[in-house]
PDB file of N, CA and C in Angstrom:
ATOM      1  N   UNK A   1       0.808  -1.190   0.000  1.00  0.00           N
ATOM      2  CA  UNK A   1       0.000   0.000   0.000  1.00  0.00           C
ATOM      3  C   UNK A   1       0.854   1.258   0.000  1.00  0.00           C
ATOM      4  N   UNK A   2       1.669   1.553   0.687  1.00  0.00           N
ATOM      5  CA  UNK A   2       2.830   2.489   0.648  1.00  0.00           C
ATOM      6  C   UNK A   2       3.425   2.559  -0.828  1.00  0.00           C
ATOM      7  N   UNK A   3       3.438   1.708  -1.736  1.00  0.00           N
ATOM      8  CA  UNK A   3       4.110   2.052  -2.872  1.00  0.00           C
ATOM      9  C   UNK A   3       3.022   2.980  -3.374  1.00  0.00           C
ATOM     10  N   UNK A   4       1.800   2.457  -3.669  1.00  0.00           N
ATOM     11  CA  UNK A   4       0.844   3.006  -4.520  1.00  0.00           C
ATOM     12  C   UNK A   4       0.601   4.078  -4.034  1.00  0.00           C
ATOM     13  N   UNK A   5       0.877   4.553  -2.518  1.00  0.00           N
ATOM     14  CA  UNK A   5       0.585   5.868  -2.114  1.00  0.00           C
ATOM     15  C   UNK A   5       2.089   6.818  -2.516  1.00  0.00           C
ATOM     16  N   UNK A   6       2.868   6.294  -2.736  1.00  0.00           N
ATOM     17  CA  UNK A   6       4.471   6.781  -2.859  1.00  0.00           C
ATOM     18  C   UNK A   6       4.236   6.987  -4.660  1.00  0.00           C
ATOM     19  N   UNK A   7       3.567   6.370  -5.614  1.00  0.00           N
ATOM     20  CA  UNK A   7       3.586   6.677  -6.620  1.00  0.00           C
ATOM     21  C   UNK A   7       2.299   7.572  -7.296  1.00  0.00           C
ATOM     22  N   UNK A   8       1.559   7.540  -6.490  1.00  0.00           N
ATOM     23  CA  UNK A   8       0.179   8.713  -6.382  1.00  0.00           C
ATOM     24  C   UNK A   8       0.646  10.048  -5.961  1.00  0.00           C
ATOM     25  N   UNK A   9       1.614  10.317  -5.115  1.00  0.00           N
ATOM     26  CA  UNK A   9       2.359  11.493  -4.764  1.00  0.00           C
ATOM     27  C   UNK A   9       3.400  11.911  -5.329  1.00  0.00           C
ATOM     28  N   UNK A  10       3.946  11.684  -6.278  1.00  0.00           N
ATOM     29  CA  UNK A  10       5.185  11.808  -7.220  1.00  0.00           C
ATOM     30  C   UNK A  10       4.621  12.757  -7.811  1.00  0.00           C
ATOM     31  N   UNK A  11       5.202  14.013  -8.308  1.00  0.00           N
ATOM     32  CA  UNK A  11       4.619  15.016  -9.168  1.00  0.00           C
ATOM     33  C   UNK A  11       4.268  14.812 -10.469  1.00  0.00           C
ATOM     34  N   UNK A  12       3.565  15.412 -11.119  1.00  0.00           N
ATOM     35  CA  UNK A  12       3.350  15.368 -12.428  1.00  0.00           C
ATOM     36  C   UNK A  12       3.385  16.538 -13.544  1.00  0.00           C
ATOM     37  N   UNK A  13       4.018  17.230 -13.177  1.00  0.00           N
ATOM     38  CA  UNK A  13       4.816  18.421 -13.991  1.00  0.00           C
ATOM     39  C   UNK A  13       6.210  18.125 -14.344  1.00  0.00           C
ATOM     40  N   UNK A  14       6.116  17.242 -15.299  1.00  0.00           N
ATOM     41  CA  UNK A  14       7.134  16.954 -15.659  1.00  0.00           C
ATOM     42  C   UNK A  14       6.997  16.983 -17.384  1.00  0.00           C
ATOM     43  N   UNK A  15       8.293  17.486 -18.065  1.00  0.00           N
ATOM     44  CA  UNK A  15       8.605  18.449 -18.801  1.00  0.00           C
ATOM     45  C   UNK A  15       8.192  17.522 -20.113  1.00  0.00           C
ATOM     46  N   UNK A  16       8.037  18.141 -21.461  1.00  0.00           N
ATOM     47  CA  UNK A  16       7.191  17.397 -22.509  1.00  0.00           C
ATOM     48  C   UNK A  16       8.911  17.362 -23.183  1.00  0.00           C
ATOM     49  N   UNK A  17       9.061  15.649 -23.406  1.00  0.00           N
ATOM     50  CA  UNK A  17       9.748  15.571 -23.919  1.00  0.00           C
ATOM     51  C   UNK A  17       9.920  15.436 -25.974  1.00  0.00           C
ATOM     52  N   UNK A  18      10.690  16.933 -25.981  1.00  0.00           N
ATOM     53  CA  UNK A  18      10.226  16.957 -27.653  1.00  0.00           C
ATOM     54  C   UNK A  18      11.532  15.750 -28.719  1.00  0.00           C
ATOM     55  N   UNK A  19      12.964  15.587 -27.864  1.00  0.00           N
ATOM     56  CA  UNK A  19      13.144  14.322 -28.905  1.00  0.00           C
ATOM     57  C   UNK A  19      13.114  13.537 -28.833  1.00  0.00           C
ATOM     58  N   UNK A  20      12.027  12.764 -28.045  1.00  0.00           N
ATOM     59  CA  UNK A  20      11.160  11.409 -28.234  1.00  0.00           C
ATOM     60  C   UNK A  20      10.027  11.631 -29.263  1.00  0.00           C
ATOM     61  N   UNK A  21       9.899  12.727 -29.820  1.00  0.00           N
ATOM     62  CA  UNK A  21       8.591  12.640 -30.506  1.00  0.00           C
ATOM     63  C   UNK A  21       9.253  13.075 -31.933  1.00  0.00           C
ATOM     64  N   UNK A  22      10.389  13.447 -31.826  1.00  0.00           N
ATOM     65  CA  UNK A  22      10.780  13.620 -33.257  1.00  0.00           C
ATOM     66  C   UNK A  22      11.966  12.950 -33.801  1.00  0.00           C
ATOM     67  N   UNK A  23      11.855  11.979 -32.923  1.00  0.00           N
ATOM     68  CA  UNK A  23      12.804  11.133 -33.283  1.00  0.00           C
ATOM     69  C   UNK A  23      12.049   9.972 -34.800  1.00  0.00           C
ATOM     70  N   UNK A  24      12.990   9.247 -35.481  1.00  0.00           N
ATOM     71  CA  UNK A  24      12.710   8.504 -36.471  1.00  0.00           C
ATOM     72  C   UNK A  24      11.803   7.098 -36.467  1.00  0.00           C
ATOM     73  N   UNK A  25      11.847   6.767 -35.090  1.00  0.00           N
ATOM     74  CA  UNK A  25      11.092   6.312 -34.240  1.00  0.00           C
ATOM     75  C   UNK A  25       9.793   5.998 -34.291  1.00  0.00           C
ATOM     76  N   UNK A  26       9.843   7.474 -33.730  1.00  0.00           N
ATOM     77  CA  UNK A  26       8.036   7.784 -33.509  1.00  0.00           C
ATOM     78  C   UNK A  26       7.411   8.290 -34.452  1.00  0.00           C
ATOM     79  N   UNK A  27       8.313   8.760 -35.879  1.00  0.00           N
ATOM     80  CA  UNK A  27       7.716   9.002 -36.975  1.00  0.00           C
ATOM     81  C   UNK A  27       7.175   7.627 -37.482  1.00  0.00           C
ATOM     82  N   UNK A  28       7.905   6.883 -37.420  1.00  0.00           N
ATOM     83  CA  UNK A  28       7.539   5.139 -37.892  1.00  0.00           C
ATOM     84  C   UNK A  28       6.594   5.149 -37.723  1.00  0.00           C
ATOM     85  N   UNK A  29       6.156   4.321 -36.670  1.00  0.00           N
ATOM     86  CA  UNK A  29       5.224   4.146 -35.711  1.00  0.00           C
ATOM     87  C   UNK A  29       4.235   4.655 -35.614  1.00  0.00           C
ATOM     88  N   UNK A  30       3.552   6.082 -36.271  1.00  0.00           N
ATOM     89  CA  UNK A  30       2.909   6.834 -36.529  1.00  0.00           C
ATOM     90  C   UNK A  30       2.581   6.854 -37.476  1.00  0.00           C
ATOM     91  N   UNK A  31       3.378   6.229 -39.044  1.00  0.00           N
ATOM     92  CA  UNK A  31       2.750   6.401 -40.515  1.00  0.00           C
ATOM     93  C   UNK A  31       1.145   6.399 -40.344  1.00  0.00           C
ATOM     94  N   UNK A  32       0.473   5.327 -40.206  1.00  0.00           N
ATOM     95  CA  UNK A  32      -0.830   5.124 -40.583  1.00  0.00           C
ATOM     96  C   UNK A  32      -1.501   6.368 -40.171  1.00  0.00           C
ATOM     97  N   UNK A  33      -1.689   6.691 -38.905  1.00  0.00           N
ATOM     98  CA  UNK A  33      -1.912   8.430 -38.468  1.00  0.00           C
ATOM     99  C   UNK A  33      -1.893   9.500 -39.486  1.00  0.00           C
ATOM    100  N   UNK A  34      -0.752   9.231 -39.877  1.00  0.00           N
ATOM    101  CA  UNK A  34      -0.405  10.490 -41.087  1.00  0.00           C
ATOM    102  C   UNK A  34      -1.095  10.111 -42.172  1.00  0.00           C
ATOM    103  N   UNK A  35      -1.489   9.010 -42.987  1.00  0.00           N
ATOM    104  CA  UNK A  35      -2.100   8.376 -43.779  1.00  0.00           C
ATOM    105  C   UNK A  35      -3.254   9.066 -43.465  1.00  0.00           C
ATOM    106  N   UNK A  36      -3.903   8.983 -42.327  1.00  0.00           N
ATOM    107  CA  UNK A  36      -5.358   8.414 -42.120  1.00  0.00           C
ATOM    108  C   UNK A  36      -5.479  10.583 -42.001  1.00  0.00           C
ATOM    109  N   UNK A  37      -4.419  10.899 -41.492  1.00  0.00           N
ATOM    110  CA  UNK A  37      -5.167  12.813 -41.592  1.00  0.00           C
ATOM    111  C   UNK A  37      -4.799  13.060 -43.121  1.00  0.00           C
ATOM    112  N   UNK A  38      -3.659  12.296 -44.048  1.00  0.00           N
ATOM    113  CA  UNK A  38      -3.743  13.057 -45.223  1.00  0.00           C
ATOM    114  C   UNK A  38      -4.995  12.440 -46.139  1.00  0.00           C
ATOM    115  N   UNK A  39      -5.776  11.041 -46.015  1.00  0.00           N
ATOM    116  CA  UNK A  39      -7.180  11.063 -46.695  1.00  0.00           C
ATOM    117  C   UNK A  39      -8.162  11.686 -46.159  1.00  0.00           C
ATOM    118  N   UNK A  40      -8.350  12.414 -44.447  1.00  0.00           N
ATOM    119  CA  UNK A  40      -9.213  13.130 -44.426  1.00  0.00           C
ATOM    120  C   UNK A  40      -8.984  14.531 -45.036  1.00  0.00           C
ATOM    121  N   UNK A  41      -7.509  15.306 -45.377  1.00  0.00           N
ATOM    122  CA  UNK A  41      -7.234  16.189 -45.878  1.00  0.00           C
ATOM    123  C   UNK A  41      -7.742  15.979 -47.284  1.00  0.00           C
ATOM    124  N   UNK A  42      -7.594  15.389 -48.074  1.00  0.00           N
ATOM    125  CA  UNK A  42      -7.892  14.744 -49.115  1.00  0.00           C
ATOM    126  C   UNK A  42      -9.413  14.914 -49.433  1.00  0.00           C
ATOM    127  N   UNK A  43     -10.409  13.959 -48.105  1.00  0.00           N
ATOM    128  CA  UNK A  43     -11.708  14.240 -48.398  1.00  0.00           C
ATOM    129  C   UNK A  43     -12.554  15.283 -48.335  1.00  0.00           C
ATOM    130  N   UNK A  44     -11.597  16.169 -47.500  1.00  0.00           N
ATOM    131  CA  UNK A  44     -12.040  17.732 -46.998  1.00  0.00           C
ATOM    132  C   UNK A  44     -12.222  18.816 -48.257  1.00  0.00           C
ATOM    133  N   UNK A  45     -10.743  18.538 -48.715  1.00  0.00           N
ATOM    134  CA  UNK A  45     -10.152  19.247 -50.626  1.00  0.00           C
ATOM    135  C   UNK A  45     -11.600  19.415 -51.245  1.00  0.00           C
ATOM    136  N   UNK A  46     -12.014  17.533 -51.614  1.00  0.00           N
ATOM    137  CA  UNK A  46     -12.844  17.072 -52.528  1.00  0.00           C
ATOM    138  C   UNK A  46     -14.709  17.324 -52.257  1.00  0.00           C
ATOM    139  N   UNK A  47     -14.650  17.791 -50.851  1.00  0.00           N
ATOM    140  CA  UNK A  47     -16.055  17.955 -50.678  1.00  0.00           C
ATOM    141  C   UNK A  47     -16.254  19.122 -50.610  1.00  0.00           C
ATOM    142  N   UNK A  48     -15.384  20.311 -50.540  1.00  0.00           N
ATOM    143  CA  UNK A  48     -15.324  21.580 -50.893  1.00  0.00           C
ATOM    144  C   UNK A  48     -15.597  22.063 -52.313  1.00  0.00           C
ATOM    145  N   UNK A  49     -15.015  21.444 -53.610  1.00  0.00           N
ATOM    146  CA  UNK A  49     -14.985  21.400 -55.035  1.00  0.00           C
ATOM    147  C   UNK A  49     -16.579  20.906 -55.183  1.00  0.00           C
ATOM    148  N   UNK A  50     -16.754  19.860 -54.480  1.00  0.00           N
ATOM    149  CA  UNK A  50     -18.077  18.951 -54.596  1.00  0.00           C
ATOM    150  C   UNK A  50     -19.107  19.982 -54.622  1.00  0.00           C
ATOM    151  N   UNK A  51     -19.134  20.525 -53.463  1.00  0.00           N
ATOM    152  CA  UNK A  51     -20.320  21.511 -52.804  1.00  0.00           C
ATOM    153  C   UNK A  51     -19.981  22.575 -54.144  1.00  0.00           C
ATOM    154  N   UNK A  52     -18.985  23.238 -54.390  1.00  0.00           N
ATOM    155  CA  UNK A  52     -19.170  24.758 -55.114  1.00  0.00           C
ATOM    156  C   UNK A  52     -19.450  23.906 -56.720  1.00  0.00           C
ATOM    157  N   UNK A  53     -19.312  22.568 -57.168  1.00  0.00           N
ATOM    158  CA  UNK A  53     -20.004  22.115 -58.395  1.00  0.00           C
ATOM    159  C   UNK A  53     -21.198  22.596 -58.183  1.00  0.00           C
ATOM    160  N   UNK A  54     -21.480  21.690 -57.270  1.00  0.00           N
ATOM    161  CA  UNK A  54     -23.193  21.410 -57.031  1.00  0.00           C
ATOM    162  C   UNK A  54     -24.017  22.580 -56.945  1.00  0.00           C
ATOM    163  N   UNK A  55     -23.378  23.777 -56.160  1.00  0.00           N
ATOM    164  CA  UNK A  55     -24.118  24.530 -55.883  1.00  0.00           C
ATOM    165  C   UNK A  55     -24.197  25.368 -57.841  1.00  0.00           C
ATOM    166  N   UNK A  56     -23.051  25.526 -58.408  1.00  0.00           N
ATOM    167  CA  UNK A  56     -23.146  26.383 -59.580  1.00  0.00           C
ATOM    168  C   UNK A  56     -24.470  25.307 -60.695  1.00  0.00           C
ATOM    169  N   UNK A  57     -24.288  24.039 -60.222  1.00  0.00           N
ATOM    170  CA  UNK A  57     -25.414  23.169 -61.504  1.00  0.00           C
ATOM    171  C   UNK A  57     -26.852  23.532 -61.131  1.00  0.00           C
ATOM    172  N   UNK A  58     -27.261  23.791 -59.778  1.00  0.00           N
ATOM    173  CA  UNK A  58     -28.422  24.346 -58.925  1.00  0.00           C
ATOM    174  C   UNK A  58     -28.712  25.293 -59.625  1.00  0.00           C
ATOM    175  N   UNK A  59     -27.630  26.416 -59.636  1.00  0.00           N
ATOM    176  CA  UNK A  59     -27.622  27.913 -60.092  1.00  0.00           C
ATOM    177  C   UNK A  59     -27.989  27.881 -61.266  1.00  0.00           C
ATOM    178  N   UNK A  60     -27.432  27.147 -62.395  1.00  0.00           N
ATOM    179  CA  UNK A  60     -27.775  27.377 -63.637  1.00  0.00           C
ATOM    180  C   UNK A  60     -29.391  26.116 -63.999  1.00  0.00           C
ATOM    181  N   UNK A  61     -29.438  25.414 -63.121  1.00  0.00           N
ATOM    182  CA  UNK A  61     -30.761  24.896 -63.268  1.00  0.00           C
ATOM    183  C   UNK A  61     -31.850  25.739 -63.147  1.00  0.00           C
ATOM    184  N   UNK A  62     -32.145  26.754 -61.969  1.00  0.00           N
ATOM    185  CA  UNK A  62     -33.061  27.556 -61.399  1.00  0.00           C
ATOM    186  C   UNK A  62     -32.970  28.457 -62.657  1.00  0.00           C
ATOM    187  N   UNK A  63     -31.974  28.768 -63.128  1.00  0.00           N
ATOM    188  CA  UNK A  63     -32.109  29.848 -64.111  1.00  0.00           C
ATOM    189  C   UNK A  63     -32.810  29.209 -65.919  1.00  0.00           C
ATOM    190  N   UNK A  64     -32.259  27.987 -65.938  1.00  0.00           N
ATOM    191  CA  UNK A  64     -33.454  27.170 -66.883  1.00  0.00           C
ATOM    192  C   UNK A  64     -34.757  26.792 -66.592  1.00  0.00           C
ATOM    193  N   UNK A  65     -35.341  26.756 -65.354  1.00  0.00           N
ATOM    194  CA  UNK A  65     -36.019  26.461 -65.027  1.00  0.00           C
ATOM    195  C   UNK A  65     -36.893  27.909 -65.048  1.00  0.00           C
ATOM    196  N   UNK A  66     -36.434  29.038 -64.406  1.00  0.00           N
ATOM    197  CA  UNK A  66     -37.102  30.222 -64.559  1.00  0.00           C
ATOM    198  C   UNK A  66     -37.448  30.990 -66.326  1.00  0.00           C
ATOM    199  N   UNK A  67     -36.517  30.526 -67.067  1.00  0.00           N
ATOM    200  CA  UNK A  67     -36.951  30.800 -68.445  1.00  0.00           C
ATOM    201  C   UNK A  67     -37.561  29.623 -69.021  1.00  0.00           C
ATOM    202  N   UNK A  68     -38.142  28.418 -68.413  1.00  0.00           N
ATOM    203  CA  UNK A  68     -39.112  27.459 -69.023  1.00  0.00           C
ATOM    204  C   UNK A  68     -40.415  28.393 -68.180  1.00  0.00           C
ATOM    205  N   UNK A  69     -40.474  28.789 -67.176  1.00  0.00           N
ATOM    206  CA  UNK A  69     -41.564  29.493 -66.587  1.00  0.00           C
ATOM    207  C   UNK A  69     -42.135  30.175 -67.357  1.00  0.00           C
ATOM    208  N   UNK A  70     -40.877  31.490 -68.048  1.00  0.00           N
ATOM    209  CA  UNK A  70     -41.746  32.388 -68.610  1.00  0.00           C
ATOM    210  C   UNK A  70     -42.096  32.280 -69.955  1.00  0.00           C
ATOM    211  N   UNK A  71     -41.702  31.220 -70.381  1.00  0.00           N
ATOM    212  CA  UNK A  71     -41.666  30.772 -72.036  1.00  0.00           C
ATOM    213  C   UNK A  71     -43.325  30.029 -71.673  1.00  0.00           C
ATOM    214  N   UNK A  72     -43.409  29.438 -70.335  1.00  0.00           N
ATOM    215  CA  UNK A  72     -44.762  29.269 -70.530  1.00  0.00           C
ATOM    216  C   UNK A  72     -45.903  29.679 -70.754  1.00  0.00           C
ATOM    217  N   UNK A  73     -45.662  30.615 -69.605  1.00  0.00           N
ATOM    218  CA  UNK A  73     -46.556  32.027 -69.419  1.00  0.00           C
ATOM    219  C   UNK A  73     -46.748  32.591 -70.563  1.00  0.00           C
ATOM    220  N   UNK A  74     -45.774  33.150 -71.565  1.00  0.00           N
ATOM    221  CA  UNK A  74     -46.097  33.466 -72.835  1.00  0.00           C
ATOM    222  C   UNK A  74     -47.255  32.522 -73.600  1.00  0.00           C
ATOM    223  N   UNK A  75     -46.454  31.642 -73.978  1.00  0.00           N
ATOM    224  CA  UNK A  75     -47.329  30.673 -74.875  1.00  0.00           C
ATOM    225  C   UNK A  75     -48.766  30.458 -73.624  1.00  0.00           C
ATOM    226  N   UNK A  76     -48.866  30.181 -72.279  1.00  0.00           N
ATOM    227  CA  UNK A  76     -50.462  30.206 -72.205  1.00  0.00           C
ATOM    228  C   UNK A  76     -51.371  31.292 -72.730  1.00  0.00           C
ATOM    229  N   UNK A  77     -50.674  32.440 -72.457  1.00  0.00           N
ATOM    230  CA  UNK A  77     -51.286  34.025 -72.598  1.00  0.00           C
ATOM    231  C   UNK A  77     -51.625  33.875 -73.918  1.00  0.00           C
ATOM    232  N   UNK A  78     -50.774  33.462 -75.202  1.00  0.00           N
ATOM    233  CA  UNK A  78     -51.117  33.863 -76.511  1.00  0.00           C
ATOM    234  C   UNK A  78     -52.288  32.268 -77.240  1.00  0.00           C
ATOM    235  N   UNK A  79     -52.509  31.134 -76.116  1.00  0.00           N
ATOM    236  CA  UNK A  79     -53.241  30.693 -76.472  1.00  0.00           C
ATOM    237  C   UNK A  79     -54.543  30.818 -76.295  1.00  0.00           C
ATOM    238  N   UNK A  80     -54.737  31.421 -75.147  1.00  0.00           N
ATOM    239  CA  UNK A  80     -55.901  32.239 -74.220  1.00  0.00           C
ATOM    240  C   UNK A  80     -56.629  32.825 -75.533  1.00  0.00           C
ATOM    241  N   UNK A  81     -55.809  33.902 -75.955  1.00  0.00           N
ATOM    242  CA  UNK A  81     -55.807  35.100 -76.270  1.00  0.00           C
ATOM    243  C   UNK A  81     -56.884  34.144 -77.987  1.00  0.00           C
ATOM    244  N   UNK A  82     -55.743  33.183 -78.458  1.00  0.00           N
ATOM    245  CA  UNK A  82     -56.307  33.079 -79.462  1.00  0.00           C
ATOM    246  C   UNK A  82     -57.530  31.858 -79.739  1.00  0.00           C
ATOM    247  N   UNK A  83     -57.616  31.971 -78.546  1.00  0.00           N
ATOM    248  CA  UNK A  83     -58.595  30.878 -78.200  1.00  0.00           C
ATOM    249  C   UNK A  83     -60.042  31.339 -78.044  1.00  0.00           C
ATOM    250  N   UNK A  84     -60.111  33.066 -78.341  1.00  0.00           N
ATOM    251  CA  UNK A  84     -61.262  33.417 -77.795  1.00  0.00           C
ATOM    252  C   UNK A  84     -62.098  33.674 -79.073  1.00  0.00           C
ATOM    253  N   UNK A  85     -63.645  33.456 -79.032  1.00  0.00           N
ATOM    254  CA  UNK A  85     -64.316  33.503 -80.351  1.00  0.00           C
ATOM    255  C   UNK A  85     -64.177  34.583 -81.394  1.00  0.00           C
ATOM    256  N   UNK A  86     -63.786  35.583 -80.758  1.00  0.00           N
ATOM    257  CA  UNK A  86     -63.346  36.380 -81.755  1.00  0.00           C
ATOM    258  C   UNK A  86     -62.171  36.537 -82.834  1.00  0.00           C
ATOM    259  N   UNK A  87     -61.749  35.623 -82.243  1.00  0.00           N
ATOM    260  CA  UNK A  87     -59.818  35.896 -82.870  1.00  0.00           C
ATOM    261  C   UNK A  87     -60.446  34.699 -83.326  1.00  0.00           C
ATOM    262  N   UNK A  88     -60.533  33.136 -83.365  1.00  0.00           N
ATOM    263  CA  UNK A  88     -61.796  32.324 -83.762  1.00  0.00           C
ATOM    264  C   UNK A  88     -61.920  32.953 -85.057  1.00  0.00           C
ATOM    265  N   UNK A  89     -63.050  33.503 -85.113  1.00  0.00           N
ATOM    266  CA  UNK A  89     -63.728  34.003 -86.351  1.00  0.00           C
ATOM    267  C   UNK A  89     -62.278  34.737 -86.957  1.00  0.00           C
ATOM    268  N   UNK A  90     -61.692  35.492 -87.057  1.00  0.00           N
ATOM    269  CA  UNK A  90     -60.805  36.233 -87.489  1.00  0.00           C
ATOM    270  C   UNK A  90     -59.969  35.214 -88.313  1.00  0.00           C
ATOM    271  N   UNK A  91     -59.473  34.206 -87.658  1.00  0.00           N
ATOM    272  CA  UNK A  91     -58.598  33.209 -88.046  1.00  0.00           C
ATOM    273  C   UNK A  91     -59.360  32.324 -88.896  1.00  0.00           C
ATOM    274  N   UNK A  92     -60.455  31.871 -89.342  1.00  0.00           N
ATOM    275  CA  UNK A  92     -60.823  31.092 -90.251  1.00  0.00           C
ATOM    276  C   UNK A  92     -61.650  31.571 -91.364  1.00  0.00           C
ATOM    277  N   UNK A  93     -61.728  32.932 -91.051  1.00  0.00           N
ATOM    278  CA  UNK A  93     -62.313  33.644 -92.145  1.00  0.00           C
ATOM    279  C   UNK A  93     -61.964  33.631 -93.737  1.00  0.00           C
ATOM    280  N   UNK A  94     -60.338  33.495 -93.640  1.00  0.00           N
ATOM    281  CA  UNK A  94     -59.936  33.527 -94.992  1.00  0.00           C
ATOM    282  C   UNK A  94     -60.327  31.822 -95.630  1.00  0.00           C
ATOM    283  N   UNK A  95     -60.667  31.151 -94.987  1.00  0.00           N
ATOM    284  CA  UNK A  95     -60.933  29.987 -95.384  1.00  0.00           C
ATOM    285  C   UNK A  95     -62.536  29.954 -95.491  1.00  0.00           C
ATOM    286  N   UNK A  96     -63.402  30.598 -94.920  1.00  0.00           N
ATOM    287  CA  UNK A  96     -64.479  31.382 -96.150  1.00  0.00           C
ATOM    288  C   UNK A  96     -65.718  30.328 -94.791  1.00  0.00           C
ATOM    289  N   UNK A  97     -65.337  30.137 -93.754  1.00  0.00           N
ATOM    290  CA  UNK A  97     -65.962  30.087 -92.695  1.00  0.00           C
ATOM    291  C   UNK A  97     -66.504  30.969 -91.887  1.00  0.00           C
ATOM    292  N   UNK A  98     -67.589  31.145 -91.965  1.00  0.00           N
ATOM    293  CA  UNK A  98     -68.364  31.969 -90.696  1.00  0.00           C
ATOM    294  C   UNK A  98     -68.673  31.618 -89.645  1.00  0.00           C
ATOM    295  N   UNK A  99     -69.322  32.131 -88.680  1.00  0.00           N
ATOM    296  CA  UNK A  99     -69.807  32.104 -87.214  1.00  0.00           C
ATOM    297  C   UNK A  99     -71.201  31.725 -87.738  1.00  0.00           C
ATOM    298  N   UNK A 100     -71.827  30.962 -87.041  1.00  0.00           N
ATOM    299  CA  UNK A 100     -73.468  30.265 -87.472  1.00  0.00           C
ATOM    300  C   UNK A 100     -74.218  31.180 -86.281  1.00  0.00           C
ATOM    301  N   UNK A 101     -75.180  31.637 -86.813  1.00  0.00           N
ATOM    302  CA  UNK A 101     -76.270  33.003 -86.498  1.00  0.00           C
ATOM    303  C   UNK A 101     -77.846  32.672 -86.098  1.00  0.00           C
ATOM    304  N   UNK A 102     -78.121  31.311 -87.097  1.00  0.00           N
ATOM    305  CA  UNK A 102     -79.176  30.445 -87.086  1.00  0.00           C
ATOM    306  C   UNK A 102     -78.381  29.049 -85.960  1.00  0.00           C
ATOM    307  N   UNK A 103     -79.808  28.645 -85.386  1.00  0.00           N
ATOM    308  CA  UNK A 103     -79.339  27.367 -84.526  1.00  0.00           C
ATOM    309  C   UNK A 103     -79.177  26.150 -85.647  1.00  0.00           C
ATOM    310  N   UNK A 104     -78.819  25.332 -85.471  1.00  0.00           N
ATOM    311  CA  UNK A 104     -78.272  24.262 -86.315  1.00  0.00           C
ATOM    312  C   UNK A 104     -79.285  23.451 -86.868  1.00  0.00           C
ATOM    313  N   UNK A 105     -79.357  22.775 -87.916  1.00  0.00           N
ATOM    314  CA  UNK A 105     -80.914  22.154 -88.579  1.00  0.00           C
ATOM    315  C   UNK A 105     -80.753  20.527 -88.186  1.00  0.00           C
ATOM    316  N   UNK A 106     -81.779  20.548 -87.351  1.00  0.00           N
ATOM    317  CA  UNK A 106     -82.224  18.719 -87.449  1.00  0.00           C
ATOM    318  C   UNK A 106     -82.354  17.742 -88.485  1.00  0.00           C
ATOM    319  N   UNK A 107     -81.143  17.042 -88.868  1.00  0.00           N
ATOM    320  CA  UNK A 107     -81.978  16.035 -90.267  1.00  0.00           C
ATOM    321  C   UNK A 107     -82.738  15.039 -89.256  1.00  0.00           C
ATOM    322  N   UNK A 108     -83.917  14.551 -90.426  1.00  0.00           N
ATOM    323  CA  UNK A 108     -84.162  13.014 -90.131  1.00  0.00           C
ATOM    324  C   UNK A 108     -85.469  13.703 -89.285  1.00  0.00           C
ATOM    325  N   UNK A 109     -85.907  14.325 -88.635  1.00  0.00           N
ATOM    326  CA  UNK A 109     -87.269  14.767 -87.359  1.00  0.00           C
ATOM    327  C   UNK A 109     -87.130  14.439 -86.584  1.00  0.00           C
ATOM    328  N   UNK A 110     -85.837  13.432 -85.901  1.00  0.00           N
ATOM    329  CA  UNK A 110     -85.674  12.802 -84.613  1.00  0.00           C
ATOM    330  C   UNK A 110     -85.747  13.737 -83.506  1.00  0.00           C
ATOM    331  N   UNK A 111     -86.567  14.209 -82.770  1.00  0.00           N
ATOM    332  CA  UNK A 111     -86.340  15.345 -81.756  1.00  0.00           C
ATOM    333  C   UNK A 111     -85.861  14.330 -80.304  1.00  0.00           C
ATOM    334  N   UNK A 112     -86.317  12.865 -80.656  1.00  0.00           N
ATOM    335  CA  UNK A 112     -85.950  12.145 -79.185  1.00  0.00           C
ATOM    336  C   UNK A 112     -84.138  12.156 -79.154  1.00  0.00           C
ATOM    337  N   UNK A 113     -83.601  12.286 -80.188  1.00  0.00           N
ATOM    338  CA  UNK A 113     -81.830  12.346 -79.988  1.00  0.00           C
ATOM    339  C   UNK A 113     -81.422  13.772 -79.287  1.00  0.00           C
ATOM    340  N   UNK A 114     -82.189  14.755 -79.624  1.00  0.00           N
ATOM    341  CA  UNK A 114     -81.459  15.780 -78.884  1.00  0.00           C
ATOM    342  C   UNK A 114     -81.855  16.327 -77.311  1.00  0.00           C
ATOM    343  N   UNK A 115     -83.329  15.346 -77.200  1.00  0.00           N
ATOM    344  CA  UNK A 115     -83.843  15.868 -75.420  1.00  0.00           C
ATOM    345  C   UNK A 115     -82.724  15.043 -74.938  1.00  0.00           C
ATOM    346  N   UNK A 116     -82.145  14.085 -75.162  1.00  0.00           N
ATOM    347  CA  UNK A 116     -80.929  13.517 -74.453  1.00  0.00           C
ATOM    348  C   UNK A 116     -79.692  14.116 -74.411  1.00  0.00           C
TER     349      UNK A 116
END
């Protein structure tokens, strides 16, 4: 019991020894360490490049995506537009079509086909 109390009381400010750690040694002995921070250096590089790709393909997507918007908007507006009976009549006129003024003529006397 006296030892363990004799080695519990021994100080512990004791000085960092720097050529044990830079000796050829402890470089050895250490490769894989150095390995293992230069592939996280490595993966750090590559997910930095990763992110500023990704973010510029985003960038130029939103910006195709915002001129499919308004290319839509156009073309709905000008189908609207020419979709209405007037532009209608306008547009088939030269083909010698009119707008019908009279309601449409029944062949045949069947009046039971159209109460349905």
């Amino acid at each position: 019991m006296e030892e363990q109390e004799q080695i519990q009381e021994q100080p512990t400010n004791q000085k960092f020894d720097w050529k044990a750690i830079l000796s050829p040694k402890w470089v050895v002995r250490n490769i894989p360490f150095f390995l293992f921070l230069g592939v996280l250096a490595v993966l750090y590089i590559y997910n930095g490049h990763y992110a500023d790709k990704l973010s510029r393909k985003i960038s130029a997507t939103e910006k195709h995506i915002s001129e499919l918007e308004h290319e839509y908007k156009t073309i709905k507006s000008e189908v609207i537009f020419r979709s209405k009976a007037s532009e209608l009549a306008k547009a088939v006129e030269p083909l010698g079509l009119k707008e019908l003024t009279a309601p449409p003529i029944l062949l045949g006397g069947d009046t039971t086909a159209v109460a349905k």
